[in-house]
C-alpha atoms as a PDB file:
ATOM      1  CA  UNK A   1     118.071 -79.303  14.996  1.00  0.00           C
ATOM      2  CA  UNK A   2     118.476 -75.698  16.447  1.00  0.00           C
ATOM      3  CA  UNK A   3     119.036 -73.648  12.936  1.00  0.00           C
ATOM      4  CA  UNK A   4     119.056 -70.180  11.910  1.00  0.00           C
ATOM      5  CA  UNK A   5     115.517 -68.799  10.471  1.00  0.00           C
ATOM      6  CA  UNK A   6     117.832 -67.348   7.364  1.00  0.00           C
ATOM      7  CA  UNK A   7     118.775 -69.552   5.057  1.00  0.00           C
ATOM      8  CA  UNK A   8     121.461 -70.047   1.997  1.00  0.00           C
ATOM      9  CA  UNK A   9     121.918 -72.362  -0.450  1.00  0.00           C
ATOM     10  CA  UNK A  10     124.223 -74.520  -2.309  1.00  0.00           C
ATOM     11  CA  UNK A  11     124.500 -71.763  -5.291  1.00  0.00           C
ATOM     12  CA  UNK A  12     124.723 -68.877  -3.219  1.00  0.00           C
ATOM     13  CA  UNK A  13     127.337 -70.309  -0.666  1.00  0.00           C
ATOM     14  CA  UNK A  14     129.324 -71.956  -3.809  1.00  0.00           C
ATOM     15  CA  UNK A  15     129.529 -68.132  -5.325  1.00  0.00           C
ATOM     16  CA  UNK A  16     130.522 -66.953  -2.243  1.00  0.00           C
ATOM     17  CA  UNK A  17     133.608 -69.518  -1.735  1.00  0.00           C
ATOM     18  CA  UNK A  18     134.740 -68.590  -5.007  1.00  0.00           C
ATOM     19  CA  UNK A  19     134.592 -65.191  -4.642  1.00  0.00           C
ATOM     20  CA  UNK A  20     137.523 -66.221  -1.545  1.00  0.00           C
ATOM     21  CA  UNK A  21     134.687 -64.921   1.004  1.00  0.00           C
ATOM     22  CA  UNK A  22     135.931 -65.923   4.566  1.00  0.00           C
ATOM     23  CA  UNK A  23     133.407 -68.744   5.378  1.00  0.00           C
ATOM     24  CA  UNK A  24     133.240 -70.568   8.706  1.00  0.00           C
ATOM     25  CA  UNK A  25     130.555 -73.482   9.379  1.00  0.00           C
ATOM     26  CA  UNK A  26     129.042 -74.999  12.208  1.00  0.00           C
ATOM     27  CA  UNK A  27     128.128 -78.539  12.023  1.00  0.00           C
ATOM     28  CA  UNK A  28     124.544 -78.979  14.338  1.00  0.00           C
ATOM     29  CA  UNK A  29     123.949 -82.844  15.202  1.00  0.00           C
ATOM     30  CA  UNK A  30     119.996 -84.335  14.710  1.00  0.00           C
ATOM     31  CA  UNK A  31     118.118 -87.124  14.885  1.00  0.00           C
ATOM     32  CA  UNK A  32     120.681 -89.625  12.686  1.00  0.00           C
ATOM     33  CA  UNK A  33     121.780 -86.364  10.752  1.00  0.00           C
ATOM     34  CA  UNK A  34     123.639 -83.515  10.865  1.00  0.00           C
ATOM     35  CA  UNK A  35     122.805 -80.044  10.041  1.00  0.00           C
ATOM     36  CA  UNK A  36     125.196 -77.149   8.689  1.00  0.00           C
ATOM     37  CA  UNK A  37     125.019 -73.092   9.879  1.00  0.00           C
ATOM     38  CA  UNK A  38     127.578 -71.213   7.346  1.00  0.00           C
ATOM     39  CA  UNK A  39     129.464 -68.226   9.272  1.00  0.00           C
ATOM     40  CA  UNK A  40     129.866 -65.447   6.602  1.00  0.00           C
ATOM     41  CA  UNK A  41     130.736 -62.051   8.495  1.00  0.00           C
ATOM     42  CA  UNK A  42     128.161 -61.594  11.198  1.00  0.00           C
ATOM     43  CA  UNK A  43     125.654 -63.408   9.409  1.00  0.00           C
ATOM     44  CA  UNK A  44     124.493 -67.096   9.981  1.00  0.00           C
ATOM     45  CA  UNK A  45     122.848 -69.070   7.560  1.00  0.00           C
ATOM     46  CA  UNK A  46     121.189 -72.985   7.553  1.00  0.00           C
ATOM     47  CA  UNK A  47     122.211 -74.409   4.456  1.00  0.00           C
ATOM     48  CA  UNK A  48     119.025 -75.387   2.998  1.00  0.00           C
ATOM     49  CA  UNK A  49     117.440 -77.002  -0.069  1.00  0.00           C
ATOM     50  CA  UNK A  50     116.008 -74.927  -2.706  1.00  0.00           C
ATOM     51  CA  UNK A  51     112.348 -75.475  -1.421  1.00  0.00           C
ATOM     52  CA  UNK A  52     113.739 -74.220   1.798  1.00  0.00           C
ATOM     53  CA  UNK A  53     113.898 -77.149   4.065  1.00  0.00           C
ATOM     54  CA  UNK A  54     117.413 -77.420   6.207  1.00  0.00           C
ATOM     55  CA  UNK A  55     119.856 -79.543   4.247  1.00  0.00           C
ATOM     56  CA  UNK A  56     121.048 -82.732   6.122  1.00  0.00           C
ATOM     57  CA  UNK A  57     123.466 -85.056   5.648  1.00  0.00           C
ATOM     58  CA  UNK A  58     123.183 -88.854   7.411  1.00  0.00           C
ATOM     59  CA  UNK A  59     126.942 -89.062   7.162  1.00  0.00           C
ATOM     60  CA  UNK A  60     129.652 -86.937   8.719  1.00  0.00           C
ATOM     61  CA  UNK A  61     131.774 -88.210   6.207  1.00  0.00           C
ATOM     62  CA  UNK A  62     129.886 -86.688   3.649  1.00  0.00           C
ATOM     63  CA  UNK A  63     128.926 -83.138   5.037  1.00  0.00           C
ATOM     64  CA  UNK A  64     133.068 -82.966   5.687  1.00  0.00           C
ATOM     65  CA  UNK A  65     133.979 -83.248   2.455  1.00  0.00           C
ATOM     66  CA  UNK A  66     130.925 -81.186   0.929  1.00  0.00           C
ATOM     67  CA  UNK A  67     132.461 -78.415   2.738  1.00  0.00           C
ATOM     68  CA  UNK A  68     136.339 -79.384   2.399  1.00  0.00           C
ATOM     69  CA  UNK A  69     135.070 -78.854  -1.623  1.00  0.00           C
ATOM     70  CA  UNK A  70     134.056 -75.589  -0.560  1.00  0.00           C
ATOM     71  CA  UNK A  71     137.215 -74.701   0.743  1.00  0.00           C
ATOM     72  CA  UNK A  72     136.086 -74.910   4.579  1.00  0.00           C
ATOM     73  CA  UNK A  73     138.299 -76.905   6.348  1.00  0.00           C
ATOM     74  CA  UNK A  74     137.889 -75.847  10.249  1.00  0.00           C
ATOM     75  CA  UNK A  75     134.238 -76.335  11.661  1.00  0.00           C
ATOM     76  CA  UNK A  76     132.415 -75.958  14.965  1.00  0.00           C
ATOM     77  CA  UNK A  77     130.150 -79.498  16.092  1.00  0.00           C
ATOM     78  CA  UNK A  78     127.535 -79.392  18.143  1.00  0.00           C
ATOM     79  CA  UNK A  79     126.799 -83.050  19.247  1.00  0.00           C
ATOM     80  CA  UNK A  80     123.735 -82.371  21.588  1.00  0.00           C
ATOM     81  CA  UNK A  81     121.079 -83.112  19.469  1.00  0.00           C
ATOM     82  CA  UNK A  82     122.940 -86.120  17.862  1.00  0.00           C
ATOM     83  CA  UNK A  83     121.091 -89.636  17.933  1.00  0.00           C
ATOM     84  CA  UNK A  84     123.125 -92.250  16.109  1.00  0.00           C
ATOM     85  CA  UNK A  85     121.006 -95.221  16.272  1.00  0.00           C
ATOM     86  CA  UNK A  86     117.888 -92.434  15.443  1.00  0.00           C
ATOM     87  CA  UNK A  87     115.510 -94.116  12.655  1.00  0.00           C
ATOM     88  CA  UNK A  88     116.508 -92.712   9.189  1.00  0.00           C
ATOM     89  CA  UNK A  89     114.009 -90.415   7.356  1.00  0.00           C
ATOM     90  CA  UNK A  90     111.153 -92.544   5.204  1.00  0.00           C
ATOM     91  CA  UNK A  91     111.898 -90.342   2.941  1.00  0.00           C
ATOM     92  CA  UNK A  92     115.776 -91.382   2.811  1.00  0.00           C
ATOM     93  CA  UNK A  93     116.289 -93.368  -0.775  1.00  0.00           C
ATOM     94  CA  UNK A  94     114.763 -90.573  -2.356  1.00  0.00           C
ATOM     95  CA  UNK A  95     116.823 -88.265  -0.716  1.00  0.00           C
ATOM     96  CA  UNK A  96     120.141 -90.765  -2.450  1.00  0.00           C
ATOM     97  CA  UNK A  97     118.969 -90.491  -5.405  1.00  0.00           C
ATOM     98  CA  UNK A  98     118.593 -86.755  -5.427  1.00  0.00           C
ATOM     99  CA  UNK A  99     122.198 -86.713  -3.977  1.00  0.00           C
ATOM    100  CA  UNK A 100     123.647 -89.204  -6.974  1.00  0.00           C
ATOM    101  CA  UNK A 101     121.675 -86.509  -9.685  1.00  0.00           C
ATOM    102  CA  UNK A 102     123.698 -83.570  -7.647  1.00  0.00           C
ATOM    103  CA  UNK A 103     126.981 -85.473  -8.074  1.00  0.00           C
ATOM    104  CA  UNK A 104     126.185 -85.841 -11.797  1.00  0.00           C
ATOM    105  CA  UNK A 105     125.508 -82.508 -12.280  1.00  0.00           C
ATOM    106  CA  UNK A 106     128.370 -81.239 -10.784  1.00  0.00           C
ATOM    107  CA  UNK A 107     130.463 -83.232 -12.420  1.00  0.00           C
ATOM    108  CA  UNK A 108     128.619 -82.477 -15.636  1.00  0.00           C
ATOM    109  CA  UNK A 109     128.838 -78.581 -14.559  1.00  0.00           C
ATOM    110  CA  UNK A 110     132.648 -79.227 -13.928  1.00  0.00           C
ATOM    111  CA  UNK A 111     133.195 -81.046 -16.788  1.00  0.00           C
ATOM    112  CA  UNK A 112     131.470 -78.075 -18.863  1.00  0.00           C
ATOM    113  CA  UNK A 113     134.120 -75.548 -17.255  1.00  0.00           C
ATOM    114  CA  UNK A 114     136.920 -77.963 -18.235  1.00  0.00           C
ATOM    115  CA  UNK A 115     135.905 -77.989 -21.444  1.00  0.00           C
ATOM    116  CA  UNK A 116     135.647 -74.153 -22.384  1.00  0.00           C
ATOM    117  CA  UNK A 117     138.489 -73.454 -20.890  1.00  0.00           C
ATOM    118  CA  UNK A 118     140.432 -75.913 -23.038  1.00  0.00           C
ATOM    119  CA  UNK A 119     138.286 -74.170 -26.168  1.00  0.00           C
ATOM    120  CA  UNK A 120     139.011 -70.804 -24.980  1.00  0.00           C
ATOM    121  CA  UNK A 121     142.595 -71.839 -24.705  1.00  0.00           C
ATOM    122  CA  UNK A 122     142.831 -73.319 -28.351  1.00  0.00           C
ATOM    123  CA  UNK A 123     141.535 -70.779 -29.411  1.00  0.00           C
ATOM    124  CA  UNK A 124     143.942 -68.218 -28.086  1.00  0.00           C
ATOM    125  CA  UNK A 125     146.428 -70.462 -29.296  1.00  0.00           C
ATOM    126  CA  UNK A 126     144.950 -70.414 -32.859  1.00  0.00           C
ATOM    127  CA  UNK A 127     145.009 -66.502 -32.749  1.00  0.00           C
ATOM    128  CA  UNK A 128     148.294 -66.179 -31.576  1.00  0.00           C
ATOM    129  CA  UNK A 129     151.207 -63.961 -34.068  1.00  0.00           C
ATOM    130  CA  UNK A 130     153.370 -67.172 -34.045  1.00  0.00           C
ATOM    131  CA  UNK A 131     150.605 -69.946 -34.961  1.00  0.00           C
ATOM    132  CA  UNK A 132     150.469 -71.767 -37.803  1.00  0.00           C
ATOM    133  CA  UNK A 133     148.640 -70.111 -40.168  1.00  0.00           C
ATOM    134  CA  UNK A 134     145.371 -71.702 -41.202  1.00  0.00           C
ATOM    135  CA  UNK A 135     144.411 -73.108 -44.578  1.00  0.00           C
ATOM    136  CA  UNK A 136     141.476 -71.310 -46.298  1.00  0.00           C
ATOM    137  CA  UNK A 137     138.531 -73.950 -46.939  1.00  0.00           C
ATOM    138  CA  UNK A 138     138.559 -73.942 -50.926  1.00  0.00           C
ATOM    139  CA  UNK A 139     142.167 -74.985 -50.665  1.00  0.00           C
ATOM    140  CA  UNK A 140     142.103 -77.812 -48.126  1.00  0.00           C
ATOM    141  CA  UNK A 141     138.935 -79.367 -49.662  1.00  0.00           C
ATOM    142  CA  UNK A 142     140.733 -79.389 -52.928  1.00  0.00           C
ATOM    143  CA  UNK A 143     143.956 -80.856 -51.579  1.00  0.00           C
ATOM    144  CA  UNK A 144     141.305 -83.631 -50.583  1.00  0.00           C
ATOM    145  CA  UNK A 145     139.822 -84.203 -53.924  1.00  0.00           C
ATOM    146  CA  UNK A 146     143.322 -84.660 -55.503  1.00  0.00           C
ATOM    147  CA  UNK A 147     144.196 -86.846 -52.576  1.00  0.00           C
ATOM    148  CA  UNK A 148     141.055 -88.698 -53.184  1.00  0.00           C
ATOM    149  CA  UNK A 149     141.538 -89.010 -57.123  1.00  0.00           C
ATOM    150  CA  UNK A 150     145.330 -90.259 -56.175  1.00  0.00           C
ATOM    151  CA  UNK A 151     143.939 -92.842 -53.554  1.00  0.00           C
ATOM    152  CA  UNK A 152     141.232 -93.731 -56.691  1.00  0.00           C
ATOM    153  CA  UNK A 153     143.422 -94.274 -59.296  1.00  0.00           C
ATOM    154  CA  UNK A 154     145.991 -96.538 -57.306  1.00  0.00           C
ATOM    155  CA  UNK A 155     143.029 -98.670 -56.209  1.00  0.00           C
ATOM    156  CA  UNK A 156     142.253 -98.989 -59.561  1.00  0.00           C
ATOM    157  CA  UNK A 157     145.568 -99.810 -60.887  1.00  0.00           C
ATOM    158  CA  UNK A 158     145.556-102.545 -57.794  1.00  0.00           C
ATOM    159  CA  UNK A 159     142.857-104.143 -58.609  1.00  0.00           C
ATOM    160  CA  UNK A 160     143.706-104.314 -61.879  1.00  0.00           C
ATOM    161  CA  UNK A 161     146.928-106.516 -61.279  1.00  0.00           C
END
């Protein structure tokens, strides 16, 4: 696959979509995979792996919507180099399984994200003029210990019957 000797990677490029950077992407064909060259500016970089190597996808599919994620949605293929029925990579079910643990974390990293927001959210809610006021400890653990002797005693008197 003819790449470019600079290279970025998922982190970097991800900052750089959501920073609203225009990003353009050239899809590069290999032997049963495909290869992706980001366009940012006048700069071209191989999306690579963090130890460097040239990240490739064996599916089309996939790369499209790894980059329709990214918010790039037009792309440039290059075909030449493109073998179909090309033997996968021996190293191929260990390259799935490092995929699945990507999806997991992302979806663990997005998850995270959801979830502070929605903290950061009740809490702005909580500090708000027109909330609710809250209920100092000492009073709401009392309320519970007469709630508890109440629930206590009419036990008691139940059982007792």
């Amino acid at each position: 696959m003819q790449t470019d000797a600079k290279t970025i990677t998922h982190s970097t490029l991800r900052s750089l979509a959501d920073a609203g950077a225009p990003l353009g992407a050239e899809v590069v064909g290999a032997a049963g995979a495909w290869g992706v060259v980001i366009r940012y500016g006048q700069a071209r970089q191989t999306l690579a792996l963090q130890r460097g190597e040239p990240r490739m996808f064996r599916k089309f599919e996939t790369l499209a919507a790894y980059l329709k994620a990214l918010g790039i949605t037009e792309l440039r293929v290059h075909t030449g180099e493109f073998e179909p029925t090309a033997a996968p990579r021996p190293n191929d079910r260990r390259s799935e399984l490092a995929s699945e643990r990507m999806k997991r974390a992302h979806q663990a990293a997005a998850h995270d994200q959801w979830f502070r927001e929605q903290v950061g959210l009740a809490l702005e809610e909580a500090r708000a003029p027109d909330a609710v006021p809250s209920i100092p400890h000492a009073v709401a653990k009392a309320n519970m210990a007469k709630q508890r002797g109440e629930l206590r005693a009419l036990i008691a008197t139940t059982k007792a019957k």
